[in-house]
Protein backbone atom coordinates (compact mmCIF):
# COMPACT_ATOMS: atom_id res chain seq x y z
CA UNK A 1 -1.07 -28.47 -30.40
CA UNK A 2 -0.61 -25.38 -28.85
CA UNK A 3 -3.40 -23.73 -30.95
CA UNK A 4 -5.46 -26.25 -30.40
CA UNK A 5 -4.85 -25.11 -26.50
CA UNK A 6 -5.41 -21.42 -26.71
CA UNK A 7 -8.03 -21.69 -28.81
CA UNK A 8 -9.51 -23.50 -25.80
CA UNK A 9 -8.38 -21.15 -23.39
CA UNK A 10 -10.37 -18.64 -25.56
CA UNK A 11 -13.41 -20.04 -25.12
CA UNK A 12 -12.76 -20.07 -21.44
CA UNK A 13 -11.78 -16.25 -21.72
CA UNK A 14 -15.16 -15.27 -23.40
CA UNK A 15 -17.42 -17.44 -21.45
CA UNK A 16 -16.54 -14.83 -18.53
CA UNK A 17 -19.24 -11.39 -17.86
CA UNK A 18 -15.73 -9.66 -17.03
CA UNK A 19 -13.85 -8.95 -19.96
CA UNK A 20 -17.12 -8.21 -21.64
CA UNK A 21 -18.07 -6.09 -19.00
CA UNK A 22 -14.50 -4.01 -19.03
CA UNK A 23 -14.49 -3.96 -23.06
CA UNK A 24 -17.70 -1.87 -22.62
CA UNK A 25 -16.53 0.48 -19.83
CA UNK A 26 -13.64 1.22 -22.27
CA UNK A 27 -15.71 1.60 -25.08
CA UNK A 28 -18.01 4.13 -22.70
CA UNK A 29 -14.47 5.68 -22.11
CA UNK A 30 -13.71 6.00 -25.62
CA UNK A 31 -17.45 7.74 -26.73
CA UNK A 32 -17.38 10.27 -23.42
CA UNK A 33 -13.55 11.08 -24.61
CA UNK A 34 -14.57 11.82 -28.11
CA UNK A 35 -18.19 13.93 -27.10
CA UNK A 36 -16.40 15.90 -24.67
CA UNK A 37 -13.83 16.95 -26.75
CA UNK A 38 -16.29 17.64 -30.15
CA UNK A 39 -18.27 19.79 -27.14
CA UNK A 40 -15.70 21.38 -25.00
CA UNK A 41 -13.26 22.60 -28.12
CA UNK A 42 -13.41 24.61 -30.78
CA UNK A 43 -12.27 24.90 -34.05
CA UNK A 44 -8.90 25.78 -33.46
CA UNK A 45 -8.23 23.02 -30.54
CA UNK A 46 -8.86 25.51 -27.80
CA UNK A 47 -11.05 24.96 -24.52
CA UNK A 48 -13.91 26.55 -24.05
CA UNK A 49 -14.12 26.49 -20.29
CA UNK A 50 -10.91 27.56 -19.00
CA UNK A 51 -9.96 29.04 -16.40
CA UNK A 52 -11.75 32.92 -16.02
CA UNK A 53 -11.08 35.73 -14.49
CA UNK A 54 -13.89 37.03 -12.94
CA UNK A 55 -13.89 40.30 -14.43
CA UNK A 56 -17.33 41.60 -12.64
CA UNK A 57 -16.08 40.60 -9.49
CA UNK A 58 -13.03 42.63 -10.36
CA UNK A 59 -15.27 45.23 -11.26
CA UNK A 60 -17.34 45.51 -8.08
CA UNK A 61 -14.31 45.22 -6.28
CA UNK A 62 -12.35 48.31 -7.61
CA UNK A 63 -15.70 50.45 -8.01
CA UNK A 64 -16.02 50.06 -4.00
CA UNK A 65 -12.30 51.55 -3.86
CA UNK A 66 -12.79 53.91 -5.83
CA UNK A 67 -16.27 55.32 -4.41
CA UNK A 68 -14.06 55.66 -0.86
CA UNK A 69 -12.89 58.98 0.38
CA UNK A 70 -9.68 58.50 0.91
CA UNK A 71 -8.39 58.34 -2.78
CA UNK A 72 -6.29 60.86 -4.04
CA UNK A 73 -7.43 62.51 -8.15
CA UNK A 74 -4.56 60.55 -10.02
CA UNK A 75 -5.72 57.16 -7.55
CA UNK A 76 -8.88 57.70 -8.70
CA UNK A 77 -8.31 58.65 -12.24
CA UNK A 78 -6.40 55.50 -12.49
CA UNK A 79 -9.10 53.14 -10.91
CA UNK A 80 -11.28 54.78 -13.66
CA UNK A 81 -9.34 53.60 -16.23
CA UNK A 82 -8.57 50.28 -15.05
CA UNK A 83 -12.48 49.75 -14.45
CA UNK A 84 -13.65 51.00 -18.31
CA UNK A 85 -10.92 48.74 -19.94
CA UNK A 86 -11.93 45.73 -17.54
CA UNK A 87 -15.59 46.33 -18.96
CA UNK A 88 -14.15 46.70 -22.35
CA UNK A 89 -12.19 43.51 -22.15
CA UNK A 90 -15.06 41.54 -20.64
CA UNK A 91 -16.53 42.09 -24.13
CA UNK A 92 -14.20 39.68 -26.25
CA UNK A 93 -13.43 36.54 -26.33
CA UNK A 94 -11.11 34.91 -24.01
CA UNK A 95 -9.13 33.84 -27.11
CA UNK A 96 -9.12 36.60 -28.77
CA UNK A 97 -5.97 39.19 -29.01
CA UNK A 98 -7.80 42.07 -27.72
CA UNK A 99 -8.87 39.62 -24.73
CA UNK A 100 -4.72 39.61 -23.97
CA UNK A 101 -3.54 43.38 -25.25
CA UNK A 102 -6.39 45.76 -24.10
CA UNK A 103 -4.10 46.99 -21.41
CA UNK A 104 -0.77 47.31 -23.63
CA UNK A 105 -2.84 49.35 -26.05
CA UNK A 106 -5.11 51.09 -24.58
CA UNK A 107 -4.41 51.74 -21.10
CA UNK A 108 -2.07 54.86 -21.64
CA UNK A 109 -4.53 56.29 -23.86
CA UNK A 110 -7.23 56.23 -21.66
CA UNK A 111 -5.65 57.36 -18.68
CA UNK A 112 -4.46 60.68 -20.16
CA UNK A 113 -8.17 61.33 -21.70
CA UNK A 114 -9.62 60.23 -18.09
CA UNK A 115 -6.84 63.02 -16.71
CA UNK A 116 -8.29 65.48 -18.87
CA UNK A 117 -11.41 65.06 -20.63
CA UNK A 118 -11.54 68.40 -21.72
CA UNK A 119 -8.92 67.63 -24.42
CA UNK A 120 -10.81 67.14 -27.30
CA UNK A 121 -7.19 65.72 -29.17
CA UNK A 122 -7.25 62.99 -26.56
CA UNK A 123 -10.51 62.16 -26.47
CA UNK A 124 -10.50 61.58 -30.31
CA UNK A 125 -7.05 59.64 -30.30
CA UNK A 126 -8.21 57.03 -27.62
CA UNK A 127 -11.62 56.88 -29.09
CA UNK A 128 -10.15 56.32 -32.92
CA UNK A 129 -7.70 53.45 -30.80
CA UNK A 130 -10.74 52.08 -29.86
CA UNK A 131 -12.57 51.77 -32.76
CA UNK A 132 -9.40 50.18 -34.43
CA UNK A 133 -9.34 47.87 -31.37
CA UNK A 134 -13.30 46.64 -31.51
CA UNK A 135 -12.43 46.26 -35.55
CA UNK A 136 -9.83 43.42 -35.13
CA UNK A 137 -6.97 45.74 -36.81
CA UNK A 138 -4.29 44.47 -35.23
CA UNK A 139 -1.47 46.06 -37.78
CA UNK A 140 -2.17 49.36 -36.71
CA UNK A 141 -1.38 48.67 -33.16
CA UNK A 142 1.41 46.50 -34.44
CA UNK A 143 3.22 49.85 -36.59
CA UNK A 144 2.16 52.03 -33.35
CA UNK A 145 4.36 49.56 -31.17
CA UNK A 146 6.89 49.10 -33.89
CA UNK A 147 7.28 52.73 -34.29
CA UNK A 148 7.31 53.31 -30.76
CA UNK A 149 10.22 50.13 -30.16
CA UNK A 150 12.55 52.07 -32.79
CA UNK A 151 12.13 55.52 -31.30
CA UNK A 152 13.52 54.40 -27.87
CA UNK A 153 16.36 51.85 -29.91
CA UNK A 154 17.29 55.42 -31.78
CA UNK A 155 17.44 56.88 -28.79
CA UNK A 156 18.95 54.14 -27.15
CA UNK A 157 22.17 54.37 -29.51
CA UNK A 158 22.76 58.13 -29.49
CA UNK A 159 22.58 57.65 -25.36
CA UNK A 160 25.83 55.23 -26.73
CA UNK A 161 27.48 57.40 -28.92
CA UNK A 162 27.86 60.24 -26.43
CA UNK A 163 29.67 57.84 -24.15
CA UNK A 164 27.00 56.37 -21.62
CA UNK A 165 27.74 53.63 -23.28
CA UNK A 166 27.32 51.27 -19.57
CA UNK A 167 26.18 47.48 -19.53
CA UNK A 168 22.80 48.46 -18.56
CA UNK A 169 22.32 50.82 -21.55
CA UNK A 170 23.47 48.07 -23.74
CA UNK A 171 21.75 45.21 -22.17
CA UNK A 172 18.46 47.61 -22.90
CA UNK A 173 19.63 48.00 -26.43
CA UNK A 174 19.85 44.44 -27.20
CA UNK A 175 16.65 43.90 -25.84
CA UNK A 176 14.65 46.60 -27.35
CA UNK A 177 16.05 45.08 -30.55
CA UNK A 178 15.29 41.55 -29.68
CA UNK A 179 11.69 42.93 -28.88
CA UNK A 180 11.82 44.62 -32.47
CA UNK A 181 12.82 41.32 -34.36
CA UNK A 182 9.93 39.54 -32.63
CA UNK A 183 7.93 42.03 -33.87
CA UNK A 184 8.77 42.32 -37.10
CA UNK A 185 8.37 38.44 -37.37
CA UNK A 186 4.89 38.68 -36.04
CA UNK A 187 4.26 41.67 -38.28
CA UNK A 188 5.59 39.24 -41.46
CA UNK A 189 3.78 35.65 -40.32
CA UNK A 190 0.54 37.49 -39.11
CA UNK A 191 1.26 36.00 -35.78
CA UNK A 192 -1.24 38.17 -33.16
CA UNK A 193 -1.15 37.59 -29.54
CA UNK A 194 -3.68 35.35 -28.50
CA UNK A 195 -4.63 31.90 -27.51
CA UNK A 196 -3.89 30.65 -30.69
CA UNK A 197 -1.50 27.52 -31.39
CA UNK A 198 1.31 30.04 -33.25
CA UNK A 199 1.43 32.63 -30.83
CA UNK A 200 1.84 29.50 -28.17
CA UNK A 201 4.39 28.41 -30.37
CA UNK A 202 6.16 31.24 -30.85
CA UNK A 203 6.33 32.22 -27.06
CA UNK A 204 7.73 28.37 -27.00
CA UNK A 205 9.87 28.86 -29.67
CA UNK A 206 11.49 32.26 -28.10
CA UNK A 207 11.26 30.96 -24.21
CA UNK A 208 13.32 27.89 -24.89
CA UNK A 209 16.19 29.82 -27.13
CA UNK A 210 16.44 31.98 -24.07
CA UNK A 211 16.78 29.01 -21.68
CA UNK A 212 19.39 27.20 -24.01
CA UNK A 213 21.46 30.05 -23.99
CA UNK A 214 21.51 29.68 -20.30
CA UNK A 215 22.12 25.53 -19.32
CA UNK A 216 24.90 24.05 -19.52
CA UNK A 217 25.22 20.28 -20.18
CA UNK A 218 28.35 18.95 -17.57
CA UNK A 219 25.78 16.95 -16.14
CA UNK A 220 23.94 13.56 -17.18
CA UNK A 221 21.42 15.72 -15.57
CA UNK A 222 21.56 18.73 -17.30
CA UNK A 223 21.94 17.09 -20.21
CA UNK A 224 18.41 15.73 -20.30
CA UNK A 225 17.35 19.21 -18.87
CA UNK A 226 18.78 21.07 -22.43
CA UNK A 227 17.88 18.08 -24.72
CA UNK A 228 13.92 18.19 -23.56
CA UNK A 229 13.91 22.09 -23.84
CA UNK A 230 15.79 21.64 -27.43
CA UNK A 231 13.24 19.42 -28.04
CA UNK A 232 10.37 22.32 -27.50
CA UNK A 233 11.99 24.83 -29.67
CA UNK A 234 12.54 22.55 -32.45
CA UNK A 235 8.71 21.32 -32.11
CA UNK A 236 7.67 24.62 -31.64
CA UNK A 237 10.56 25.86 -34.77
CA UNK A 238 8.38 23.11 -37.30
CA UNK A 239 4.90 24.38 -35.79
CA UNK A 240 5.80 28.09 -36.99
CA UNK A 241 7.24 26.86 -40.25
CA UNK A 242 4.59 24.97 -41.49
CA UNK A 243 1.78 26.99 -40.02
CA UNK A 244 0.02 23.47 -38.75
CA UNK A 245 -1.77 22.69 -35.57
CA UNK A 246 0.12 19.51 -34.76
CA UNK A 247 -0.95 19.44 -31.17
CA UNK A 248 -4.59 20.01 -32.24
CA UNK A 249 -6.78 17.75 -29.25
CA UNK A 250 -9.62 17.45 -31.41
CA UNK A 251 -9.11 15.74 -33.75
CA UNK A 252 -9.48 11.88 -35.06
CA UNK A 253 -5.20 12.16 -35.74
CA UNK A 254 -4.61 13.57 -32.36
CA UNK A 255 -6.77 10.54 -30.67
CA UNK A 256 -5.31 7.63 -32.47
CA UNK A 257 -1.66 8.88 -31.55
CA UNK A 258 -2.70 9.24 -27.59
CA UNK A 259 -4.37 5.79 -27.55
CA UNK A 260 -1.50 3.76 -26.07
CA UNK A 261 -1.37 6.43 -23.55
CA UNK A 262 -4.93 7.04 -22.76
CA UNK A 263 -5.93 3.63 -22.34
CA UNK A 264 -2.95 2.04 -21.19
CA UNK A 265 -4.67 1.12 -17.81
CA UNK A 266 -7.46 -0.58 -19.94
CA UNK A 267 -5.36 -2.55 -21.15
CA UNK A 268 -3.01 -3.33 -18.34
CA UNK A 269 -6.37 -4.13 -16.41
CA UNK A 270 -7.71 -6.63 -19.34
CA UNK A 271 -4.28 -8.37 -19.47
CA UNK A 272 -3.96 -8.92 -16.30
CA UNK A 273 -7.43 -9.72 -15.59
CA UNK A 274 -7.10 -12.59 -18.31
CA UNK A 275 -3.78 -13.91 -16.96
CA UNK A 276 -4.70 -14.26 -13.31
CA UNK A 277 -8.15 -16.29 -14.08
CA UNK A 278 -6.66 -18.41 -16.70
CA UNK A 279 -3.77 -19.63 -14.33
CA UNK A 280 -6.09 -18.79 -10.87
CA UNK A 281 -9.08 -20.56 -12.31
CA UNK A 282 -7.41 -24.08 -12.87
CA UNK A 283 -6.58 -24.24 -9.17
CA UNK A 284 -9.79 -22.54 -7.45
CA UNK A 285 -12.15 -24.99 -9.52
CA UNK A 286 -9.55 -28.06 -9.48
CA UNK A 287 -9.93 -28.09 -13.25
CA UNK A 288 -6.08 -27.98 -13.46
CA UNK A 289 -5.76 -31.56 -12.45
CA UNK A 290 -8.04 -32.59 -15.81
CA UNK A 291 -5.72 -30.25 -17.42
CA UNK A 292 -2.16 -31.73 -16.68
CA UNK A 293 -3.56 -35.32 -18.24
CA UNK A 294 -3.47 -33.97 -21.72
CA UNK A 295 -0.41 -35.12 -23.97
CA UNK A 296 1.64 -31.82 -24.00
CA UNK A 297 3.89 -30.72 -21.38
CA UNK A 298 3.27 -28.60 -18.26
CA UNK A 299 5.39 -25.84 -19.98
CA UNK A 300 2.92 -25.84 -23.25
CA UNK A 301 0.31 -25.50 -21.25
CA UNK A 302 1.28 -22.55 -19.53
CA UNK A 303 2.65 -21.03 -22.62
CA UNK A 304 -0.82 -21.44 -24.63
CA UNK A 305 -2.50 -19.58 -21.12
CA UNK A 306 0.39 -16.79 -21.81
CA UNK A 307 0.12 -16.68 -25.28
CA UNK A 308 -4.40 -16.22 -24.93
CA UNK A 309 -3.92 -13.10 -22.34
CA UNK A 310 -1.49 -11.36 -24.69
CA UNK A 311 -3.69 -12.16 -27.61
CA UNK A 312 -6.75 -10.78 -25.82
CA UNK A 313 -4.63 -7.70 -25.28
CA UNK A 314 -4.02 -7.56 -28.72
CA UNK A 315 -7.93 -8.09 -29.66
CA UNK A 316 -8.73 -5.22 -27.18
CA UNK A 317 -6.49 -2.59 -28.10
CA UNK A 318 -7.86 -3.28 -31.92
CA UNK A 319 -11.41 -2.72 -30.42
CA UNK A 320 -10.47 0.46 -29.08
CA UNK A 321 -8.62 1.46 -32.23
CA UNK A 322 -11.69 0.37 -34.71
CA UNK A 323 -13.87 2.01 -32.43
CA UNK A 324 -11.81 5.13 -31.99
CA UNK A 325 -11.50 5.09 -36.12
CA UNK A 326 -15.14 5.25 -36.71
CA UNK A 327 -16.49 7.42 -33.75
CA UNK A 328 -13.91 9.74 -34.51
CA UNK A 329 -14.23 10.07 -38.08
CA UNK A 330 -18.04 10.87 -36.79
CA UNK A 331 -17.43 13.69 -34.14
CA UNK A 332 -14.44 14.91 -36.34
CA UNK A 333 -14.05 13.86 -39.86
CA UNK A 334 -10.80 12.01 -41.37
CA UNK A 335 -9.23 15.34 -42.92
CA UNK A 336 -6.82 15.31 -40.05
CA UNK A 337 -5.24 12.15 -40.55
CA UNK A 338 -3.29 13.52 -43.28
CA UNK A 339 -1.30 15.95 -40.65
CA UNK A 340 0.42 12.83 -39.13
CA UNK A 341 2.77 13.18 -36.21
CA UNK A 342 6.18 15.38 -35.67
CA UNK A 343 8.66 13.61 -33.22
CA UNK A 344 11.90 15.12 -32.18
CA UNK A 345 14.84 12.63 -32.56
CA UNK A 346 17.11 13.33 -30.61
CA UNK A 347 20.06 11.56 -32.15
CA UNK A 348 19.65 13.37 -35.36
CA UNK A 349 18.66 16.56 -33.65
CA UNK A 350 15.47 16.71 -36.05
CA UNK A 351 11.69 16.84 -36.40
CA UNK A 352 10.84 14.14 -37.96
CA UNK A 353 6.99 13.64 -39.51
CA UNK A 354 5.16 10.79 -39.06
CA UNK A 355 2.14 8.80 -40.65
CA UNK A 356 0.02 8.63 -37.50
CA UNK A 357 -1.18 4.81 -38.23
CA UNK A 358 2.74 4.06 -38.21
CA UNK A 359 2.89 6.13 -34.89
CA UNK A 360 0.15 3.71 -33.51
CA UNK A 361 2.30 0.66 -34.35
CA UNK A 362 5.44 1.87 -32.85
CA UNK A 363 3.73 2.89 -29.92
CA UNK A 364 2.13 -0.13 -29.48
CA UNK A 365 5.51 -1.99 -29.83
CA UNK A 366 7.23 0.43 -27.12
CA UNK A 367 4.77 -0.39 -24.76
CA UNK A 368 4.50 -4.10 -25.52
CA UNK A 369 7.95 -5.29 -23.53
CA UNK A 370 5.82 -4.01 -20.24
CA UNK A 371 3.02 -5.79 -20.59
CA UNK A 372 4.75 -9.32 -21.15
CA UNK A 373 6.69 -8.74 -18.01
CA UNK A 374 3.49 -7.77 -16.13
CA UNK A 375 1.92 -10.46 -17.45
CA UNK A 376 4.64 -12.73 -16.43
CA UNK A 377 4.35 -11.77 -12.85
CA UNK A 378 0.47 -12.12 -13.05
CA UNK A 379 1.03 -16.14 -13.68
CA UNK A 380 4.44 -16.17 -11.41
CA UNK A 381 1.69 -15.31 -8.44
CA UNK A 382 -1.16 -17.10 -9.75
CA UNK A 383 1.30 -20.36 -9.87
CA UNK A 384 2.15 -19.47 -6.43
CA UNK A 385 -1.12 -17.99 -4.43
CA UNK A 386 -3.47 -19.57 -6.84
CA UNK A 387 -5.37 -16.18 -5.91
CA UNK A 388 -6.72 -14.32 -8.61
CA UNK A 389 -7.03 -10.52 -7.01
CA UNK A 390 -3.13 -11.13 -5.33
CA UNK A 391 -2.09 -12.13 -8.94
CA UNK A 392 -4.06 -9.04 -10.37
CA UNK A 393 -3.33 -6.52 -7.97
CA UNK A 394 0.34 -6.32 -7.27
CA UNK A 395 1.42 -6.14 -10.86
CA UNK A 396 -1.24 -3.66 -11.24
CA UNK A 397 0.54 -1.66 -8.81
CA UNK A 398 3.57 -2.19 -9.74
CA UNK A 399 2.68 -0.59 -13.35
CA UNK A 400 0.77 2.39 -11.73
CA UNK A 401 3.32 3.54 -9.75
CA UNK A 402 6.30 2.82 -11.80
CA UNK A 403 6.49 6.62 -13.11
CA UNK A 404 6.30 7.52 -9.50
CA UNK A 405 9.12 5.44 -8.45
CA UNK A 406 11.12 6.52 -11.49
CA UNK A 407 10.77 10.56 -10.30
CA UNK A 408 11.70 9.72 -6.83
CA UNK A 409 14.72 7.76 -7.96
CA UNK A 410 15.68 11.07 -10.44
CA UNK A 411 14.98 13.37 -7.68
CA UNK A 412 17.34 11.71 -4.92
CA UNK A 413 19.95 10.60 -7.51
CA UNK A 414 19.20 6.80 -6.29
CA UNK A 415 21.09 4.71 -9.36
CA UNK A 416 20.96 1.73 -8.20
CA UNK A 417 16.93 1.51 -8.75
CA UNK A 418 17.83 0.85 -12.32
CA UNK A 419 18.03 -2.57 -11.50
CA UNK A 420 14.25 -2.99 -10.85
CA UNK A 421 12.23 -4.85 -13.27
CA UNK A 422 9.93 -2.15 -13.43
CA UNK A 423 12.31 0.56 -14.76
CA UNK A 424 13.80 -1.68 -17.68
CA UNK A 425 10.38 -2.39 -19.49
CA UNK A 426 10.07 1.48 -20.41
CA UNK A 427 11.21 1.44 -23.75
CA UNK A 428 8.65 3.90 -24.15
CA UNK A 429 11.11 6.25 -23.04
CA UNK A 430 13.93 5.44 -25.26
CA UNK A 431 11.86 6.20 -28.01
CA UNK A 432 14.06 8.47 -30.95
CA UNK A 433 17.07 8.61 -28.88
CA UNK A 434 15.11 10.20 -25.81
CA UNK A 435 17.13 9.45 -22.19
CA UNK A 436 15.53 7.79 -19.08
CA UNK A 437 15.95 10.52 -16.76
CA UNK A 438 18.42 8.16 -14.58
CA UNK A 439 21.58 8.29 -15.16
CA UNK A 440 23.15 4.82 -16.45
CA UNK A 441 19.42 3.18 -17.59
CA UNK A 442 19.57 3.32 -21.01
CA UNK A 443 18.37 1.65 -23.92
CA UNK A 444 21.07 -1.24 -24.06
CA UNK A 445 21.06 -1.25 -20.19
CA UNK A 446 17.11 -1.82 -19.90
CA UNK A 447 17.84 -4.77 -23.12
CA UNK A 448 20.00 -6.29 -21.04
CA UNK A 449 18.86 -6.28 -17.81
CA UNK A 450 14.99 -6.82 -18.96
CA UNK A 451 16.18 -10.43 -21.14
CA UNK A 452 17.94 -11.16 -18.26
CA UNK A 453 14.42 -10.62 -15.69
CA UNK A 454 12.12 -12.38 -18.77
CA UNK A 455 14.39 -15.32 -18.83
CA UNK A 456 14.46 -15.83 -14.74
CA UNK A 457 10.85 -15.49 -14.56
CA UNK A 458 9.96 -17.72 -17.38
CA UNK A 459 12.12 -20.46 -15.76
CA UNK A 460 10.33 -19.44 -12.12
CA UNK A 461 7.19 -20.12 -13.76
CA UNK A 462 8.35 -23.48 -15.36
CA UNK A 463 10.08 -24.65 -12.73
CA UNK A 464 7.34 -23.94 -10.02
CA UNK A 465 4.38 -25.30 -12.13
CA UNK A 466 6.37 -28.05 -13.10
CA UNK A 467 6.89 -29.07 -8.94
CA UNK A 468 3.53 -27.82 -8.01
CA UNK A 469 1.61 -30.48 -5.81
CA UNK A 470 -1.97 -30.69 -7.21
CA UNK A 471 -3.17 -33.40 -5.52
CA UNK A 472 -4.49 -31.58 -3.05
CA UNK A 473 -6.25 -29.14 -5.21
């Protein structure tokens, strides 16, 4: 019987302009997503329209100073130089290495030819560093900087053996060497400094060794602290090992994982949107009186009305994936699907790698617990108000600002917010042994607590709808 019902309730559901109308707008979501990312990327995942410096402003601005009278030769010598290797730089791309190093390299160089042009030696050195520069050879400036990193570590070590041997001297030692094993890794992996996803690995890779070195873990606190920067050298650890993009935006992989995510308030919006009229509706129009003669039970009823808006859910987040699937595979080809997804777990202190279709499911099951309590509350209101837009917006906000509530409640330490119904739905963020944030809400916690919140709003529901007057309606 209680097919029989929803499939009635369906009909009800698509005889409405509104879900039709939001199914669109997120489909229009989905196609702008997917254009502006084919048209604002390129190959290598990286944005086209960052940030700039404005180099000619630069330009203008440090020609004016230097023009002025009151600069001394070496001021103005070095304005010079900083002014031909701003020009210079303005010439690659903002991606490129050269784009990053042109001052490391070249700045030195140019200064001393600047100081005396008359040197023809100087002259030709900077001029054969730029011509290596402009031709993308990026080992010879590596061996210059290697050679120069072991000259001052030699020197470094006979400055120890004649006794200056003080924590500074050896603090530079271990550093110069530490700069020299980077090095030498970059030199091996052909790893140059630029905007590139394994030089941003890398710098991730080296930034959060440093910082683990540092925390300490006697808080629940500072435990999360060193698990989620653990968590960024390990991801960073498999990025540099298997020489893969994983966090590639541009691609069809990248855009099925991020769909739970990126159209969560789609979704939230269409469930709630379908629970609020199908409860709502019965009242406004007095249809519910009609409805009640049928021979099932009040409780049936409601539970074919509950079990429609989480089916339309269902139906609209498999719309968005079909349609991501095919306009994806259209902007960016399918090759990427074989990359899958790399997830730290944090109870087996791994990476592990994931098909990204099985990534989609689990995601999709993490996130499911929230929307059956929201959904919950949408008909708890409805039964109560019998107003559609109180029933739709309070649970709406309730999921908005949920993260919001969750940071302030980190931030001032206040633990007994774990109680709210709102926290314990976020299995989301239990996901591969990854803590809450707060201490004490956990995974077994938020079971607990969130069977206990389902069961007392189920019977709310039941026992108000069952006592509801609706004579009167």
């Amino acid at each position: 019987m209680i097919f029989k019902l929803m499939k009635i309730e369906l009909l009800k559901v698509f005889r409405k302009k509104g879900i039709y109308v939001i199914w669109g707008v997120m489909l229009l979501f989905c196609f702008f997503n997917n254009f502006l990312y084919w048209r604002d990327y390129d190959k290598e995942g990286r944005y086209l329209y960052g940030e700039k410096e404005n180099i000619q402003e630069e330009i203008k601005n440090l020609t004016k100073e230097k023009d002025s009278n009151v600069l001394g030769t070496d001021a103005r010598i070095m304005l010079e130089t900083r002014i031909e290797l701003l020009k210079l730089k303005s010439t690659f791309s903002k991606n490129s290495w050269q784009y990053f190093k042109v001052n490391d390299y070249l700045y030195d160089a140019l200064y001393e030819k600047n100081k005396d042009s008359t040197n023809l030696e100087k002259v030709k050195y900077y001029d054969t560093l730029v011509s290596k520069f402009k031709n993308n050879d990026y080992s010879y400036f590596w061996h210059l900087e290697k050679k120069d990193l072991e000259s001052q570590i030699s020197f470094l070590k006979e400055e120890q053996e004649n006794g200056e041997g003080d924590t500074n001297l050896q603090k530079n030692l271990e550093q110069k060497e530490e700069e020299l094993s980077v090095l030498n890794y970059r030199i091996k992996n052909r790893i140059v400094e630029d905007n590139g996803y394994l030089n941003e690995a890398l710098s991730t890779y080296l930034s959060s060794r440093d910082k683990l070195k540092e925390l300490s873990k006697n808080t629940y606190q500072e435990k999360t602290v060193y698990q989620e920067v653990k968590r960024e050298m390990k991801i960073s650890e498999v990025v540099l090992l298997d020489r893969v993009n994983y966090q590639k935006e541009n691609t069809l992989n990248s855009l099925i994982k991020g769909i739970m995510n990126d159209y969560e308030l789609f979704f939230v919006i269409i469930l709630l949107m379908v629970s609020a009229s199908l409860i709502c509706d019965e009242f406004q129009k007095g249809t519910v009186k009609f409805l009640l003669i049928k021979p099932v039970s009040r409780f049936i009823i409601l539970l074919s009305k509950y079990f429609t808006s989480l089916l339309v859910l269902l139906m609209s987040v498999l719309l968005v994936f079909g349609f991501q699937f095919v306009l994806g595979g259209i902007f960016f080809g399918v090759d990427s699907l074989h990359l899958g997804v790399i997830v730290y777990d944090y109870g087996l202190d791994k990476v592990l790698h994931l098909n990204v279709f099985l990534w989609f499911l689990i995601s999709l099951l993490s996130k499911m617990p929230s929307m059956l309590m929201l959904s919950l509350i949408a008909f708890l209101l409805g039964i109560v108000t019998s107003s559609t837009i109180i029933s739709m917006i309070i649970p709406l906000m309730i999921s908005i600002f949920s993260s919001s509530l969750l940071e302030l409640a980190i931030s001032h330490h206040l633990y007994w917010m774990k109680y709210l119904p709102n926290f314990t739905w976020r299995f989301s963020s239990y996901l591969f042994g990854k803590s809450s944030g707060l201490e004490g809400l956990d995974f077994w916690f938020s079971c607990i607590w969130y069977s206990l919140y389902f069961v007392i709003f189920l019977l709310l529901i039941r026992g108000i709808f069952k006592r509801k007057d609706i004579k009167n309606v």
